[in-house]
C-alpha atoms as a PDB file:
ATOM      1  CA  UNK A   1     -33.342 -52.266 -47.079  1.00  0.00           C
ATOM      2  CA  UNK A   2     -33.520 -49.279 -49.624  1.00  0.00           C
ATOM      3  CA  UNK A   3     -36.029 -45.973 -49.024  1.00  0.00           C
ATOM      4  CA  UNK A   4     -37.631 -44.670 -52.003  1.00  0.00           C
ATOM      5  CA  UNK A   5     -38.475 -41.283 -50.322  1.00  0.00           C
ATOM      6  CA  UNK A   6     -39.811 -39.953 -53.580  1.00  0.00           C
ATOM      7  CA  UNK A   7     -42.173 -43.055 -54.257  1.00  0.00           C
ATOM      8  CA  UNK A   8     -41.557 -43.414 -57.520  1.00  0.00           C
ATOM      9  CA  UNK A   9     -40.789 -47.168 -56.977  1.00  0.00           C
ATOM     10  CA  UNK A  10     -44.281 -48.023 -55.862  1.00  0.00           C
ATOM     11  CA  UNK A  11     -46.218 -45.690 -57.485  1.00  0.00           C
ATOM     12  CA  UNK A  12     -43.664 -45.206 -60.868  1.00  0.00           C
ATOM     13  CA  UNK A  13     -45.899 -41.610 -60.879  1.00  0.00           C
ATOM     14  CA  UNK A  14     -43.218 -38.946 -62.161  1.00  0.00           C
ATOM     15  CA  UNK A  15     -45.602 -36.240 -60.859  1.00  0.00           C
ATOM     16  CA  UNK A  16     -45.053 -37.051 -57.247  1.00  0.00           C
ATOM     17  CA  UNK A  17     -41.649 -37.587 -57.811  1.00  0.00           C
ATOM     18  CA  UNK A  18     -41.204 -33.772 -59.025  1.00  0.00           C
ATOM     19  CA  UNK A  19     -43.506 -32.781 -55.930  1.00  0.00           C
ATOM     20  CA  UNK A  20     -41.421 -34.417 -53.493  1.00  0.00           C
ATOM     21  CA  UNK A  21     -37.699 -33.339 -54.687  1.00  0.00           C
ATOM     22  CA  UNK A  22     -39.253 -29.609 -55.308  1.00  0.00           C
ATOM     23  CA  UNK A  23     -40.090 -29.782 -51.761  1.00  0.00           C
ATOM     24  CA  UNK A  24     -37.135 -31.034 -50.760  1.00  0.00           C
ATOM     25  CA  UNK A  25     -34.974 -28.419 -53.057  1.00  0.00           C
ATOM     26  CA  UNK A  26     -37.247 -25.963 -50.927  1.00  0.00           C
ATOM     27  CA  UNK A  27     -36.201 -27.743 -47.600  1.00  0.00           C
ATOM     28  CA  UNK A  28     -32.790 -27.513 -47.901  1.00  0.00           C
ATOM     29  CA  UNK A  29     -32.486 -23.926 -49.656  1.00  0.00           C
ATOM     30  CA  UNK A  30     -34.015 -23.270 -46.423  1.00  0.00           C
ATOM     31  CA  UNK A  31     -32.035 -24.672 -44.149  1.00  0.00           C
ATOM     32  CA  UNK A  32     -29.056 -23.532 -45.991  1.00  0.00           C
ATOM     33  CA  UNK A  33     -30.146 -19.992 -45.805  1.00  0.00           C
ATOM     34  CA  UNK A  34     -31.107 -20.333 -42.130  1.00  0.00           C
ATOM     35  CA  UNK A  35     -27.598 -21.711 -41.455  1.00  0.00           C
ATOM     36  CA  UNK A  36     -25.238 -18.714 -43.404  1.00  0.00           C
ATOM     37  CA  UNK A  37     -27.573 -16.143 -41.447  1.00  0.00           C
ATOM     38  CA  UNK A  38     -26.424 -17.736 -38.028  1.00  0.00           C
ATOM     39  CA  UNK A  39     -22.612 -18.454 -38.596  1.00  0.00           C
ATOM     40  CA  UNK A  40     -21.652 -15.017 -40.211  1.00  0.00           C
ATOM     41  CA  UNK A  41     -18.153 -15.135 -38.429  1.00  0.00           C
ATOM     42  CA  UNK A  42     -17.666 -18.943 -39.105  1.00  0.00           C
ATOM     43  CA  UNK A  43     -16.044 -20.668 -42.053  1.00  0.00           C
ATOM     44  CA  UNK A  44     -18.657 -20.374 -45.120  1.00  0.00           C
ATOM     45  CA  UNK A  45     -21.562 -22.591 -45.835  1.00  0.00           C
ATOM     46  CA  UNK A  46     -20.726 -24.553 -49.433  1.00  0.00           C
ATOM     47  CA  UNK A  47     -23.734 -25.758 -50.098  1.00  0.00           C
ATOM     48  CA  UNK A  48     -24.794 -27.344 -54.133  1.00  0.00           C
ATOM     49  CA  UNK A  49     -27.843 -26.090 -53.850  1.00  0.00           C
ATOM     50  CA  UNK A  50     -26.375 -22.259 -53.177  1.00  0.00           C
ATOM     51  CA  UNK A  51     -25.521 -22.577 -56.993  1.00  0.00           C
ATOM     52  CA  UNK A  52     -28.629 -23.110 -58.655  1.00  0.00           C
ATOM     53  CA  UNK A  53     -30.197 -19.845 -60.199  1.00  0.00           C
ATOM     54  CA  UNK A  54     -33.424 -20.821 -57.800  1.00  0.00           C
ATOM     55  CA  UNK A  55     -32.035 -20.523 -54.837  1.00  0.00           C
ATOM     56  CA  UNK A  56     -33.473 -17.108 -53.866  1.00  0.00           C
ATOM     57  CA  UNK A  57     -37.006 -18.531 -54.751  1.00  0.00           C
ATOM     58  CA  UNK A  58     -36.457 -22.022 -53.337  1.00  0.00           C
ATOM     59  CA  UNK A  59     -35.200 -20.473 -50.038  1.00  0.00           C
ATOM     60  CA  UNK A  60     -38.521 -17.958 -49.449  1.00  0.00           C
ATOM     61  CA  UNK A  61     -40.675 -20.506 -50.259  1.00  0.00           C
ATOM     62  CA  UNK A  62     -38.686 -22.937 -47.844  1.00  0.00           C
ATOM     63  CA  UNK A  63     -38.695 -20.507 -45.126  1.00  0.00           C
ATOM     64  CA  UNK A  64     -42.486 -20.170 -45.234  1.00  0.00           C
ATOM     65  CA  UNK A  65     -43.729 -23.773 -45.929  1.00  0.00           C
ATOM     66  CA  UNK A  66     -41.122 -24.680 -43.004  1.00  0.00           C
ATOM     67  CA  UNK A  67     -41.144 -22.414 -40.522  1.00  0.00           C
ATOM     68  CA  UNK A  68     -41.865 -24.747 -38.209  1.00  0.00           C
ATOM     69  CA  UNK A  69     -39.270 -27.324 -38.482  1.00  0.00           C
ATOM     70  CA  UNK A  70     -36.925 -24.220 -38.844  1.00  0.00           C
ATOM     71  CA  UNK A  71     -37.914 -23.020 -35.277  1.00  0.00           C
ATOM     72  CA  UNK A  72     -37.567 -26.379 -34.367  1.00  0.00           C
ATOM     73  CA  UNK A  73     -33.942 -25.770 -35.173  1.00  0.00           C
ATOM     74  CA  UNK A  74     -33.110 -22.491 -33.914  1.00  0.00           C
ATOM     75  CA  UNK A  75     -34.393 -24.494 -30.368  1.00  0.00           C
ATOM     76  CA  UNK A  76     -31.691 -26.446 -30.925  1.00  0.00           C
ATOM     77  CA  UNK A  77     -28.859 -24.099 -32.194  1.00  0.00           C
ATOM     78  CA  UNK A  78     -30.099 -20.382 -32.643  1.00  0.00           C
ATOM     79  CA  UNK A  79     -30.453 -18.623 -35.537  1.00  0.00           C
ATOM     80  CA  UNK A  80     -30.063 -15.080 -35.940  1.00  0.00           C
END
């Protein structure tokens, strides 16, 4: 069975397809960012998204819209 997390297959709406990866590209920048500030003394985070001329944005916005889910994690493995 195949997900179609974006929709697109039952709704073929590109809008909602852009909503749901933006918020995902803000998801992850945030989680990425969250995860570099915790392991300074580890090996480096290589993340794709670390790349993309966004990332700064994506990552604020992230933070904020998923603060939550990110405390949620620190529970589990704290974040500095």
């Amino acid at each position: 069975m195949s997900v179609d997390e974006g929709e697109y297959w039952q709704t073929r709406s590109l809008d909602l397809l852009r909503q749901r990866m933006s918020a995902y590209d803000r998801l992850v920048a945030a989680v990425v960012g969250a995860t570099k500030d915790s392991t300074d003394d580890g090996p480096p985070i290589v993340a794709e998204i670390s790349n993309d001329a966004r990332f700064d944005r994506l990552e604020a916005e992230g933070r904020k819209e998923f603060a939550a889910e990110l405390e949620q994690m620190h529970q589990l493995r704290p974040i500095k």
